[in-house]
C-alpha atoms as a PDB file:
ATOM      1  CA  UNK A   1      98.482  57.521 102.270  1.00  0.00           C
ATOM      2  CA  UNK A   2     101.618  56.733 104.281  1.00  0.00           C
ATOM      3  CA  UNK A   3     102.836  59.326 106.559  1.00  0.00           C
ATOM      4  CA  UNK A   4     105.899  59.647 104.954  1.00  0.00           C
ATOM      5  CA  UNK A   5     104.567  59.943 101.853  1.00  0.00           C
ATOM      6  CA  UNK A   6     102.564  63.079 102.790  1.00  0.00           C
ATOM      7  CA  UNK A   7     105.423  64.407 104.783  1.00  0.00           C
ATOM      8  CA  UNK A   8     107.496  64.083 101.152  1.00  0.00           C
ATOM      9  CA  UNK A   9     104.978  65.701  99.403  1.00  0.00           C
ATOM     10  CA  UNK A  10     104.925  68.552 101.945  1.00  0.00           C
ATOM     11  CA  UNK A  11     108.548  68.863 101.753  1.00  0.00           C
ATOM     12  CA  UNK A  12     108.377  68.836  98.262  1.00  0.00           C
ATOM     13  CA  UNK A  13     105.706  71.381  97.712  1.00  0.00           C
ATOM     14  CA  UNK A  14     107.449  73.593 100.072  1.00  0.00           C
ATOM     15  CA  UNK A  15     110.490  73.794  97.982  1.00  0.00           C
ATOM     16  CA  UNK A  16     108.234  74.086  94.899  1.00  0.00           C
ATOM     17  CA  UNK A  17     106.398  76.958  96.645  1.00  0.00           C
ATOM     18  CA  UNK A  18     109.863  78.701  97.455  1.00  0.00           C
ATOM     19  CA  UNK A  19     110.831  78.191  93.330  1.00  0.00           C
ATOM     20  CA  UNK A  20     107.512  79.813  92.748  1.00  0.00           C
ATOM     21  CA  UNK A  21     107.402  82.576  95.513  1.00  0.00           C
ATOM     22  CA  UNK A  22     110.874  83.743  93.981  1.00  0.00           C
ATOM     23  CA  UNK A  23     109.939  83.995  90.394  1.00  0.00           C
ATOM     24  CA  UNK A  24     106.671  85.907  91.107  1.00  0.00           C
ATOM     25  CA  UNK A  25     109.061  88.639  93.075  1.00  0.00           C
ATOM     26  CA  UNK A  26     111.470  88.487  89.523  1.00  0.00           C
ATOM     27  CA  UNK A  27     109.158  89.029  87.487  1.00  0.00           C
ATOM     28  CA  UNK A  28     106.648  91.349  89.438  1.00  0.00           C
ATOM     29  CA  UNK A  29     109.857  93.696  90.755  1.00  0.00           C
ATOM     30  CA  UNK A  30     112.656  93.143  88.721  1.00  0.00           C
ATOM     31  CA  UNK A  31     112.135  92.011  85.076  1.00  0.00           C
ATOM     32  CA  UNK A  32     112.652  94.503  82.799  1.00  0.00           C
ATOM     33  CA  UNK A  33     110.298  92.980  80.092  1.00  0.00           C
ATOM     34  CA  UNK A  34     107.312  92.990  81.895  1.00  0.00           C
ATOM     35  CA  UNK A  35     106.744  96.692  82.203  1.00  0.00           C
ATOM     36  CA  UNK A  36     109.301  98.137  84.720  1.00  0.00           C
ATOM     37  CA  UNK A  37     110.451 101.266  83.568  1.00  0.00           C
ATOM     38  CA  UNK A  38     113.766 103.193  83.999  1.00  0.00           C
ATOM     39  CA  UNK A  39     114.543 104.937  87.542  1.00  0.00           C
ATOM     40  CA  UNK A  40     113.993 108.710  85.944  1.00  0.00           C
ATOM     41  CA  UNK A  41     110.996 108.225  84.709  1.00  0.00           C
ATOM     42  CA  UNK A  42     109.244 106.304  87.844  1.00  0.00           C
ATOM     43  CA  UNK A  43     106.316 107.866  88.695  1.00  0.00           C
ATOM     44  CA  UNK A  44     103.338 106.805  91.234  1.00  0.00           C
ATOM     45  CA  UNK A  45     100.930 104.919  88.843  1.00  0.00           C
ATOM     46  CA  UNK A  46      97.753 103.775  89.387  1.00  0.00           C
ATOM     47  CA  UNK A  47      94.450 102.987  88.240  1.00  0.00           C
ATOM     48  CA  UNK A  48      91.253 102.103  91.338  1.00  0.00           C
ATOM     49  CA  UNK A  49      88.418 101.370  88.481  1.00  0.00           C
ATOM     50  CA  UNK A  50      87.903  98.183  87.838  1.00  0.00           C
ATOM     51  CA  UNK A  51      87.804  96.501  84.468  1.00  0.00           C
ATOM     52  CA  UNK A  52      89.485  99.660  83.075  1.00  0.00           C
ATOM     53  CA  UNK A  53      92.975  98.208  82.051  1.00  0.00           C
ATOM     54  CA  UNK A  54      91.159  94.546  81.245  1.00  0.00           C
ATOM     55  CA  UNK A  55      89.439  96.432  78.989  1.00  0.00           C
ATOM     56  CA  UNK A  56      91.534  98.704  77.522  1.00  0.00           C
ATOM     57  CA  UNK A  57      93.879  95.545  76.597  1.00  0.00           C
ATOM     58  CA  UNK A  58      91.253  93.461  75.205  1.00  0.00           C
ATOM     59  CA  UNK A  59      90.213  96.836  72.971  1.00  0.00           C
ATOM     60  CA  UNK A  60      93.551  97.346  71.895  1.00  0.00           C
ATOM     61  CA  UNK A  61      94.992  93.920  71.556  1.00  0.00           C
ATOM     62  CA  UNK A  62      96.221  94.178  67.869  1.00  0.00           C
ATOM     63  CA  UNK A  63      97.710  97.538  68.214  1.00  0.00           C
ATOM     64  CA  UNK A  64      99.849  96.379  71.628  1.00  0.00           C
ATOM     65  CA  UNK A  65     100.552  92.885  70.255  1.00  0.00           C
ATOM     66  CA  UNK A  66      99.589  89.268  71.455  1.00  0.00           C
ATOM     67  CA  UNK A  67     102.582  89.362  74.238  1.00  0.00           C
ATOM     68  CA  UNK A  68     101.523  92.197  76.078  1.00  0.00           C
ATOM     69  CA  UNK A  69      97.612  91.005  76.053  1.00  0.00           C
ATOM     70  CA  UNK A  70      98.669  87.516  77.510  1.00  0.00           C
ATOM     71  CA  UNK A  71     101.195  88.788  79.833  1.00  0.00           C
ATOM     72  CA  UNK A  72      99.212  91.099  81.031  1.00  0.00           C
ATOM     73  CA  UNK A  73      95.578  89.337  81.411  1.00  0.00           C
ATOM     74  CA  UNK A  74      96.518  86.066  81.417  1.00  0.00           C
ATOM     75  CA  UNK A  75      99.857  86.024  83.464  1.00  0.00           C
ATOM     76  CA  UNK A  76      97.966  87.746  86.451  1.00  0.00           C
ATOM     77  CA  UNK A  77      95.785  84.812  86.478  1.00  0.00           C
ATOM     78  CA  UNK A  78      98.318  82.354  85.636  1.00  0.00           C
ATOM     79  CA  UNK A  79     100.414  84.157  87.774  1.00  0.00           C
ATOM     80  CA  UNK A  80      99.285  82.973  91.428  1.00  0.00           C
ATOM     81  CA  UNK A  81      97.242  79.793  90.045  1.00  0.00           C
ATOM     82  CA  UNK A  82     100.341  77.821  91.814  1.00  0.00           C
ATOM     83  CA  UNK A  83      99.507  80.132  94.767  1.00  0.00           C
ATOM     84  CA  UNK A  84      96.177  78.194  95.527  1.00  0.00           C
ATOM     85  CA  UNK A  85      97.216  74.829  94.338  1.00  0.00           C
ATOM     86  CA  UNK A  86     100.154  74.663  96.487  1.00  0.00           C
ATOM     87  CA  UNK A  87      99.474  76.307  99.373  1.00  0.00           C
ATOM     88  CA  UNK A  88      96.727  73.682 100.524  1.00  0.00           C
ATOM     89  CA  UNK A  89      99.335  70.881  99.771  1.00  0.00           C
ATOM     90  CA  UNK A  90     102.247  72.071 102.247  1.00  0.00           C
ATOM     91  CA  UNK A  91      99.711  73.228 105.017  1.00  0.00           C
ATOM     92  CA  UNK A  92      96.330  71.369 105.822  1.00  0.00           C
ATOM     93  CA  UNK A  93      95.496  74.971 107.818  1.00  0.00           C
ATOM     94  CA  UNK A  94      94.548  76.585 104.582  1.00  0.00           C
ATOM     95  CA  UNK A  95      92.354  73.854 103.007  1.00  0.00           C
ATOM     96  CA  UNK A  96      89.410  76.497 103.161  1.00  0.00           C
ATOM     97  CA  UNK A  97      88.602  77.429  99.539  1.00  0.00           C
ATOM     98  CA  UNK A  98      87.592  80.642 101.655  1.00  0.00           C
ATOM     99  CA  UNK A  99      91.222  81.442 103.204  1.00  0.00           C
ATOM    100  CA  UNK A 100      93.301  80.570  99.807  1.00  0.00           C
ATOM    101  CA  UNK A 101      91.359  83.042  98.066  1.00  0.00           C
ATOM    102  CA  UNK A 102      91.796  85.960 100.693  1.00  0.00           C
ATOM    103  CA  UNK A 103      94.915  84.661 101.186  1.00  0.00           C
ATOM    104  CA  UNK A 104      95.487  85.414  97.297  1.00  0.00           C
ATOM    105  CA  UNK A 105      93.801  88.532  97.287  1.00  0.00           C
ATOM    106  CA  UNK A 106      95.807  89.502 100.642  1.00  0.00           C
ATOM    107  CA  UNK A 107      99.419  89.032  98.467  1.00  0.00           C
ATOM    108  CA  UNK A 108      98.259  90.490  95.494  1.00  0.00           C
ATOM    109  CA  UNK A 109      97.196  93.602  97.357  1.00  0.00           C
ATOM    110  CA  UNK A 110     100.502  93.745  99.293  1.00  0.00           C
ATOM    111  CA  UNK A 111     102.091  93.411  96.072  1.00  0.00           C
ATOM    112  CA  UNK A 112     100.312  95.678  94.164  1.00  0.00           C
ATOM    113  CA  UNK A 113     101.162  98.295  97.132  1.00  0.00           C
ATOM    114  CA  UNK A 114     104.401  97.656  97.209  1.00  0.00           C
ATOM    115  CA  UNK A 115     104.305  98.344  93.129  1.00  0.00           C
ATOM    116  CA  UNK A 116     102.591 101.941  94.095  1.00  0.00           C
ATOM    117  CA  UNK A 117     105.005 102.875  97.145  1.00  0.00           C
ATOM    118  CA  UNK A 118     108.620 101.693  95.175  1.00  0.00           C
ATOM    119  CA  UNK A 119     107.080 102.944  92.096  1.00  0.00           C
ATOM    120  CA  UNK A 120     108.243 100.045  90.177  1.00  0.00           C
ATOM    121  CA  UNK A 121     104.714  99.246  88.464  1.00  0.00           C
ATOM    122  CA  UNK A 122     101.444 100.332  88.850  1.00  0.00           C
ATOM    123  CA  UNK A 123      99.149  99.880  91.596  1.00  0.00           C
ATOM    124  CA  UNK A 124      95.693  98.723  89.221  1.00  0.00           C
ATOM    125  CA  UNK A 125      92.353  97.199  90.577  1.00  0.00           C
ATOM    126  CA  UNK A 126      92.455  94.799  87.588  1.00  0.00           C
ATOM    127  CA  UNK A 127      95.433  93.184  88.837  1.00  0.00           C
ATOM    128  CA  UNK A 128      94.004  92.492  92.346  1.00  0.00           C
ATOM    129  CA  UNK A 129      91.301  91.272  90.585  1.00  0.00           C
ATOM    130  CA  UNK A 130      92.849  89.043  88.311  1.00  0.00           C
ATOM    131  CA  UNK A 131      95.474  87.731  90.924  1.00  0.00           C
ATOM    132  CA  UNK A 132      92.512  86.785  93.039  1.00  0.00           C
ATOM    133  CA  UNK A 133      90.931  84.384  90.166  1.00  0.00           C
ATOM    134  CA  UNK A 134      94.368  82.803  89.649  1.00  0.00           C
ATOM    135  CA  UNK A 135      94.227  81.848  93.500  1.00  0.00           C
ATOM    136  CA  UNK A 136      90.723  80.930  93.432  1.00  0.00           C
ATOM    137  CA  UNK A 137      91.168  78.238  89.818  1.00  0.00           C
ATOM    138  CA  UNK A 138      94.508  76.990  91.155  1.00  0.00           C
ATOM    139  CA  UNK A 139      92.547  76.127  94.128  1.00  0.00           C
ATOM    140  CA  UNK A 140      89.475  74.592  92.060  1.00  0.00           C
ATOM    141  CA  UNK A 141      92.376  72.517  90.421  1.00  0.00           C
ATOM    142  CA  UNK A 142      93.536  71.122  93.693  1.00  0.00           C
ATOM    143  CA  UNK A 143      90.242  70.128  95.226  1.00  0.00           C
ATOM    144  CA  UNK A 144      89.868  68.242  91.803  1.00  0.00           C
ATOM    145  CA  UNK A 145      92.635  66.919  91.887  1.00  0.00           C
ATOM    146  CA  UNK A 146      92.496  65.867  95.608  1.00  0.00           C
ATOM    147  CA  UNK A 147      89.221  64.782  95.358  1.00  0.00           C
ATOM    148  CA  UNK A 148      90.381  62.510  92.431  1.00  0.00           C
ATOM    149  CA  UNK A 149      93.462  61.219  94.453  1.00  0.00           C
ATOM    150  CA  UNK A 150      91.174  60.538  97.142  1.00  0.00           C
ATOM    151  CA  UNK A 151      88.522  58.314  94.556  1.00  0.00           C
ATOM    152  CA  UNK A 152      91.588  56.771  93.607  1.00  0.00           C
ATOM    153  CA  UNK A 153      93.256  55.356  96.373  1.00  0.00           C
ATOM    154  CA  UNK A 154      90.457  55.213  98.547  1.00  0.00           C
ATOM    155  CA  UNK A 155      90.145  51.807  96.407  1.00  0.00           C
ATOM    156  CA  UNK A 156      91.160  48.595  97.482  1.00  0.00           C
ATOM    157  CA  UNK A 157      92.885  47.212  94.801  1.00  0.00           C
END
């Protein structure tokens, strides 16, 4: 691949990881309809078992309704999946499977602190540990897919 090429692509997946970095603050901070609650009744929140709150949503799926299962289980994965894809893309530093996934676990944490300290969500184990796949499978998806790209035009055609 063409230097410029790779330099677009890095350009471009910086922007893209900008978009992204934004909407995970909106929606982890500021959204109202993902579980912030109003200012009086804030409270420090938090729950250091894990599997508890996967759990208790899976249990209780039909009684909270199919929105707050996915958003809750499946956002948190889906959540930072971009995290590991596009992180190895704009820097060939973190091409270690090993880094993106601290990496992932290291944002999620700070996140999930920040949650506990502003008292704007709540600080929960399950959410760490969920955050952490996301990293790990959008990082599966971009060895795949780099591995592919490599198959590909490694060619001569």
């Amino acid at each position: 691949m063409r230097d410029e090429t790779k330099q677009a692509i890095r350009r471009g997946g910086s922007v893209l990881f900008l978009l992204y970095v934004l909407l995970l603050v909106y929606f982890l901070f500021f959204s109202e309809s993902y579980g912030r609650v109003a200012q009086a009744e804030r409270a420090y929140r938090y729950n250091l078992m894990p599997f508890v709150e996967i759990r208790r949503f899976w249990m209780y799926r039909e009684q909270l309704g199919v929105f707050a299962v996915i958003s809750n289980i499946f956002g948190n994965v889906v959540g930072f999946v971009p995290f590991g894809y596009i992180l190895p893309v704009i820097t060939s530093h973190l091409r270690s499977g090993f880094l993106i996934i601290w990496s992932g676990f290291a944002l999620s944490l700070l996140v999930e602190v920040i949650q506990l300290v502003t008292r704007v969500g709540c600080f929960d184990v399950d959410d760490l540990i969920l955050n952490t796949l996301g990293a790990a499978i959008g990082y599966f998806a971009f060895v795949i897919c780099n591995t592919l790209r490599r198959k590909f035009y490694g060619k001569k055609i």
